[in-house]
C-alpha atoms as a PDB file:
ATOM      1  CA  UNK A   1      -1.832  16.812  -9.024  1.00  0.00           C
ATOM      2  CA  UNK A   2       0.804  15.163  -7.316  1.00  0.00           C
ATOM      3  CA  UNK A   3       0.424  13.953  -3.839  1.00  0.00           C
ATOM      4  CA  UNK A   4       2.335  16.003  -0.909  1.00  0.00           C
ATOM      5  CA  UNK A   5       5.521  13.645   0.213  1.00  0.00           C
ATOM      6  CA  UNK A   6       4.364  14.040   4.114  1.00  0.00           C
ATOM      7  CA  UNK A   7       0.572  12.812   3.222  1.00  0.00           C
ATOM      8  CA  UNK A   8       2.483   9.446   1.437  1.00  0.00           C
ATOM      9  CA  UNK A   9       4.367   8.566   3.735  1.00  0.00           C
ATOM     10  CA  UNK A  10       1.370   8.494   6.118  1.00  0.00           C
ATOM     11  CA  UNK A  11      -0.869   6.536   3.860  1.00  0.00           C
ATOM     12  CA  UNK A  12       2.038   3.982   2.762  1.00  0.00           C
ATOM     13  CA  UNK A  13       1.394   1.067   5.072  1.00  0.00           C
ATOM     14  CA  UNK A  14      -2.452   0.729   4.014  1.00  0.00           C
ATOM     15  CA  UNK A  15      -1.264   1.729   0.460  1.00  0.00           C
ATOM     16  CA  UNK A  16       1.119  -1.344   0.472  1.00  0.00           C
ATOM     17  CA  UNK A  17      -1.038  -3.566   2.049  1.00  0.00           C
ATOM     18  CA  UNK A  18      -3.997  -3.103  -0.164  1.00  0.00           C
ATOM     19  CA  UNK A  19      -1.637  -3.545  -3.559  1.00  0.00           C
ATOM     20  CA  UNK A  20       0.413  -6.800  -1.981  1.00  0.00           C
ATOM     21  CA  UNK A  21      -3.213  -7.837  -0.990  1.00  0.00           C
ATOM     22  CA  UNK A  22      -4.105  -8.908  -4.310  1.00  0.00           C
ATOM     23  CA  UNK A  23      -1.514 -11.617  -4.243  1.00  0.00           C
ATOM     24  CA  UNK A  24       2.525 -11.892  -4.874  1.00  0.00           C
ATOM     25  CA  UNK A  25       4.204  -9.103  -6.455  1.00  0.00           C
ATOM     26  CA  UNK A  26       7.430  -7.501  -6.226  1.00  0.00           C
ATOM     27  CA  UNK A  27       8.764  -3.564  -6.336  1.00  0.00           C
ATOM     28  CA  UNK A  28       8.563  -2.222  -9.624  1.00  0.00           C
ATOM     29  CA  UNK A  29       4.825  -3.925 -10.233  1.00  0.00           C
ATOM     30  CA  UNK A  30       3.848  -3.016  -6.799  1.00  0.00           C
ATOM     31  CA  UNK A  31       5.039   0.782  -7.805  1.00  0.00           C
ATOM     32  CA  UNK A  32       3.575   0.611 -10.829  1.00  0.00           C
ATOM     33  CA  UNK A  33      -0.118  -0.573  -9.514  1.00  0.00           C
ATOM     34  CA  UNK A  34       0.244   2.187  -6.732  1.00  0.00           C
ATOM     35  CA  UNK A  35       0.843   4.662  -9.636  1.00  0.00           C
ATOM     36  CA  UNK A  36      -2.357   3.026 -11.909  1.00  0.00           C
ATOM     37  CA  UNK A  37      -4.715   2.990  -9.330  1.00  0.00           C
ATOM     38  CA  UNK A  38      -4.259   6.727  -8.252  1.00  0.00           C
ATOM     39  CA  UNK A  39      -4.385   7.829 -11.506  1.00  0.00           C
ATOM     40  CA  UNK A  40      -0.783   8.990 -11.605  1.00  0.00           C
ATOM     41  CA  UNK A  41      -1.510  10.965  -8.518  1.00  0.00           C
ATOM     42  CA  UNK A  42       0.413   8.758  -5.912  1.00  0.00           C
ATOM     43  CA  UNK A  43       4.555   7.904  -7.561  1.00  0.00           C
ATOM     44  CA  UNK A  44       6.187   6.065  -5.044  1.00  0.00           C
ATOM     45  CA  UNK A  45       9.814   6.489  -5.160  1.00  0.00           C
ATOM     46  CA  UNK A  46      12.293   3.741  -4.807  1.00  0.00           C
ATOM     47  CA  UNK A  47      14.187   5.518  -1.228  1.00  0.00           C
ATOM     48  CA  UNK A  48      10.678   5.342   0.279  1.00  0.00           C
ATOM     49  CA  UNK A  49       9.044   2.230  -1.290  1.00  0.00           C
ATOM     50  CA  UNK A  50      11.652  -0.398  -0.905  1.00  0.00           C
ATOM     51  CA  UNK A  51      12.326   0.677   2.983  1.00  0.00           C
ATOM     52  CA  UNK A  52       8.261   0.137   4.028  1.00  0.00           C
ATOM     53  CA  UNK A  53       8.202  -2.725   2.346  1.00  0.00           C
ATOM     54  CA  UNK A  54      11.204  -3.898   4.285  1.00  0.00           C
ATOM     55  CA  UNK A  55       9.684  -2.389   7.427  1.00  0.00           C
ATOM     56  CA  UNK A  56       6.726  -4.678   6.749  1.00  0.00           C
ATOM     57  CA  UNK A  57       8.134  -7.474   6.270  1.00  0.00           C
ATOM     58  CA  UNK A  58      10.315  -7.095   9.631  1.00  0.00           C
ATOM     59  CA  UNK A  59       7.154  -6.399  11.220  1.00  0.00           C
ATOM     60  CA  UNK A  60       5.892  -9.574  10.133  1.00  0.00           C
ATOM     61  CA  UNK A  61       3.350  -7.831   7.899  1.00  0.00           C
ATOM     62  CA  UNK A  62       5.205  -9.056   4.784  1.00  0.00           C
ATOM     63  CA  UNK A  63       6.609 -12.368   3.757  1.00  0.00           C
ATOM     64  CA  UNK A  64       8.924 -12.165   0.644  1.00  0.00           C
ATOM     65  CA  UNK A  65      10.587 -14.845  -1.240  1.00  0.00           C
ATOM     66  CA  UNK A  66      13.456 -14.458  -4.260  1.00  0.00           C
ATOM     67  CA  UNK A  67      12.292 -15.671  -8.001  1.00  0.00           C
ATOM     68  CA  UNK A  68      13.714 -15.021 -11.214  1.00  0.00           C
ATOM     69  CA  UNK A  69      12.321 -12.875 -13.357  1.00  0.00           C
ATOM     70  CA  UNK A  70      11.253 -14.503 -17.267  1.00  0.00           C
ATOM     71  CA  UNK A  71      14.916 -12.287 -17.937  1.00  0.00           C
ATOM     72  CA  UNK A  72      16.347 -14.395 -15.752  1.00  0.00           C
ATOM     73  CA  UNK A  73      17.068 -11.584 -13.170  1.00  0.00           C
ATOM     74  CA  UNK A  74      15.925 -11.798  -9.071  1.00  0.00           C
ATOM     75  CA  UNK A  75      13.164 -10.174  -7.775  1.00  0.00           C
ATOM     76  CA  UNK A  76      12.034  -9.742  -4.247  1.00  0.00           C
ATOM     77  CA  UNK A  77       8.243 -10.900  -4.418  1.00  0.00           C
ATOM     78  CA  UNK A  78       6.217  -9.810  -1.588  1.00  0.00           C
ATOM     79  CA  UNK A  79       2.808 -11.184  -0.189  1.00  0.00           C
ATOM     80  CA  UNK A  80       0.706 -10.699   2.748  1.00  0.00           C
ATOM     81  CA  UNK A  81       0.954 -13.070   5.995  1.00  0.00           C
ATOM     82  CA  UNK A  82      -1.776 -13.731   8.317  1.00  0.00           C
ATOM     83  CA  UNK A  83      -0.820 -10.729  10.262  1.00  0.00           C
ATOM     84  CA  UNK A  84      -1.024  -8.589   7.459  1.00  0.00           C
ATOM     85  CA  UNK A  85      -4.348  -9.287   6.359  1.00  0.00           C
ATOM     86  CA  UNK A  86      -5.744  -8.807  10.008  1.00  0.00           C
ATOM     87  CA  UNK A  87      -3.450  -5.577   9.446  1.00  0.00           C
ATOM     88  CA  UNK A  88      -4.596  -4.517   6.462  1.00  0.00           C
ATOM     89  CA  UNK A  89      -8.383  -4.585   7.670  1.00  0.00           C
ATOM     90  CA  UNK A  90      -7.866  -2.641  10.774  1.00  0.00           C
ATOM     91  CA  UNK A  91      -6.166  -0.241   8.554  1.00  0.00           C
ATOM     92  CA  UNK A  92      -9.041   0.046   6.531  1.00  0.00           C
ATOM     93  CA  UNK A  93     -11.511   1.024   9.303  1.00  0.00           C
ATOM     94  CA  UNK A  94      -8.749   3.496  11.038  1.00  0.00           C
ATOM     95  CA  UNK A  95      -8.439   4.827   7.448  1.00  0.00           C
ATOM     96  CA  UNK A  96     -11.922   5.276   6.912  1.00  0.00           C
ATOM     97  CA  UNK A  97     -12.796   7.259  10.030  1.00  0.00           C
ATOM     98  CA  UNK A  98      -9.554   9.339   9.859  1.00  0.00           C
ATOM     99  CA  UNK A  99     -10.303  11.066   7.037  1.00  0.00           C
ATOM    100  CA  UNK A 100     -14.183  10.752   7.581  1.00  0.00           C
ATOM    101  CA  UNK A 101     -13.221  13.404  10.651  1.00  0.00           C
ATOM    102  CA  UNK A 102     -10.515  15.293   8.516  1.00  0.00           C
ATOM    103  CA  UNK A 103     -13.090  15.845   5.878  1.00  0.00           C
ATOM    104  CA  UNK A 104     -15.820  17.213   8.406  1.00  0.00           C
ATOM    105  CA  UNK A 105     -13.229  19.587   9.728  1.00  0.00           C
ATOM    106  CA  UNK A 106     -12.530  20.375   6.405  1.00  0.00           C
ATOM    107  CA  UNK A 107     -15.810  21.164   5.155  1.00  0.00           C
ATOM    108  CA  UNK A 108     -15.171  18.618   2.852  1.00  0.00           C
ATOM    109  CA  UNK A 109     -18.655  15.846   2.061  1.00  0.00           C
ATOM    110  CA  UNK A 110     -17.454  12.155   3.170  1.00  0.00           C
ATOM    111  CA  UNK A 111     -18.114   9.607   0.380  1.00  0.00           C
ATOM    112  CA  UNK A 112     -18.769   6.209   1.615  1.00  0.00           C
ATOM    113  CA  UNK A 113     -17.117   3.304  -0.663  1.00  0.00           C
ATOM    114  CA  UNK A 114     -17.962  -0.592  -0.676  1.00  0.00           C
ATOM    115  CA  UNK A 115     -16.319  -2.366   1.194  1.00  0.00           C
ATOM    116  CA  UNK A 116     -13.464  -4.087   0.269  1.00  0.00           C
ATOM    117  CA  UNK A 117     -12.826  -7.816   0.003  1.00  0.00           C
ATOM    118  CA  UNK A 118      -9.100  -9.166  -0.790  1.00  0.00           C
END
């Protein structure tokens, strides 16, 4: 199953944050985690993942810093700032009771996770 373009593009931000959360990464890994972690479900494309994480970082969400790759090319690593953190945990609890209150309107049980620590 393959996840409807409109639904992404809602659940990018927290989807970003969470995978940057786990420390300094850059485009293709970040893509790659997003695509691990959803079981293939979730394929970020370049046209929609390289202009959030830009949006981020203008937001202040975001810091990013240029280092070579081991092939001695530039990549655009990407880490959370104070902001984003405090970010990334209100985004949790929005997330949480968004689609605690979609799924009772769907008919649909709500299933409680842990809670997260980054």
């Amino acid at each position: 199953m393959s996840a409807d373009p409109n639904l992404l593009r809602a659940a990018l931000d927290p989807i970003l944050l969470e995978v940057i959360a786990a420390g300094h990464t850059y485009g293709y890994e970040i893509a790659q985690s997003i695509r691990t972690r959803s079981q293939g479900a979730v394929l970020p494309q370049e046209g929609t993942l390289y202009p959030a994480l830009h949006r981020l970082e203008r937001r202040g969400l975001l810091r990013a810093q240029w280092q070579m790759s081991p092939e001695g090319r530039r990549r655009k690593h990407y880490a959370l700032t104070a902001a984003g953190r405090r970010r990334l945990a209100a985004l949790r609890v929005e997330w949480s009771s968004f689609t605690e209150t979609v799924n009772r309107i769907l008919g649909i049980a709500h299933v409680q996770f842990p809670a997260h620590t980054a």
